[in-house]
Protein backbone atom coordinates (compact mmCIF):
# COMPACT_ATOMS: atom_id res chain seq x y z
CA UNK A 1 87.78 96.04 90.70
CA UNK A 2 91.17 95.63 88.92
CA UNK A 3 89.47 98.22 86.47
CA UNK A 4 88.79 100.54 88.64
CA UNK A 5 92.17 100.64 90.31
CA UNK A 6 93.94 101.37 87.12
CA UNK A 7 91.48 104.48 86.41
CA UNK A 8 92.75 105.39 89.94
CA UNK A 9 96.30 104.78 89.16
CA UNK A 10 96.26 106.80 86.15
CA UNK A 11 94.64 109.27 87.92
CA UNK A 12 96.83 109.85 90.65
CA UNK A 13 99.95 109.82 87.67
CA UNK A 14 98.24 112.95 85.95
CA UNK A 15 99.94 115.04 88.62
CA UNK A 16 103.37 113.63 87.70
CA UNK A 17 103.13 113.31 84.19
CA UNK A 18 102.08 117.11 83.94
CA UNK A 19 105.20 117.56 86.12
CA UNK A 20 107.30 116.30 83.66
CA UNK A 21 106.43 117.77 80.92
CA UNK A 22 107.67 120.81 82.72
CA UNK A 23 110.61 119.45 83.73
CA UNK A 24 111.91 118.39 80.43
CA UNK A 25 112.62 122.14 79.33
CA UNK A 26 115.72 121.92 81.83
CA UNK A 27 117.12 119.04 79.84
CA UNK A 28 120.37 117.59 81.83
CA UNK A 29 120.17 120.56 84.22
CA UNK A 30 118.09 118.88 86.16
CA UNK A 31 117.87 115.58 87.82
CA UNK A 32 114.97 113.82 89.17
CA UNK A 33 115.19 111.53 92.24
CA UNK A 34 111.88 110.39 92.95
CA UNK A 35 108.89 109.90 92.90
CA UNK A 36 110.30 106.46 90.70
CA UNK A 37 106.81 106.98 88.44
CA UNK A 38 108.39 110.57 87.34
CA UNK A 39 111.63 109.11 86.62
CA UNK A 40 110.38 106.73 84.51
CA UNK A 41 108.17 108.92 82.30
CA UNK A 42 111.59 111.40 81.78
CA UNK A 43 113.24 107.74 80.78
CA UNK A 44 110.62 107.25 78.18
CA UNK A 45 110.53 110.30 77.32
CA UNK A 46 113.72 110.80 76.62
CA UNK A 47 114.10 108.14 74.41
CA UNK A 48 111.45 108.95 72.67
CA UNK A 49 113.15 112.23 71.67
CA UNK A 50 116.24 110.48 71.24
CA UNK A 51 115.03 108.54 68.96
CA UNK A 52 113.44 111.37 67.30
CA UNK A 53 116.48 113.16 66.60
CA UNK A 54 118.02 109.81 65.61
CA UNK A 55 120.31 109.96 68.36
CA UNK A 56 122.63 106.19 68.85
């Protein structure tokens, strides 16, 4: 059951995460407020450029 909830979960993420990767292109113009799932993947995302780029 627990299984099957998480292929559901990610499922029903795709939507956002796709969103997201749009959203990025804007950079600081932009500002997210919800859903809190969205906001989280620009968090990690960011830092994952960040840290790309060797920013502090």
């Amino acid at each position: 059951m627990a299984r099957h909830r998480r292929r559901r979960r990610h499922r029903d993420l795709y939507p956002v995460l796709e969103a997201v990767r749009h959203l990025l292109q804007f950079g600081a113009s932009v500002e997210v407020t919800g859903p809190p799932e969205a906001r989280a993947e620009l968090l990690r995302a960011s830092a994952e450029i960040a840290e790309m780029y060797g920013a502090a």
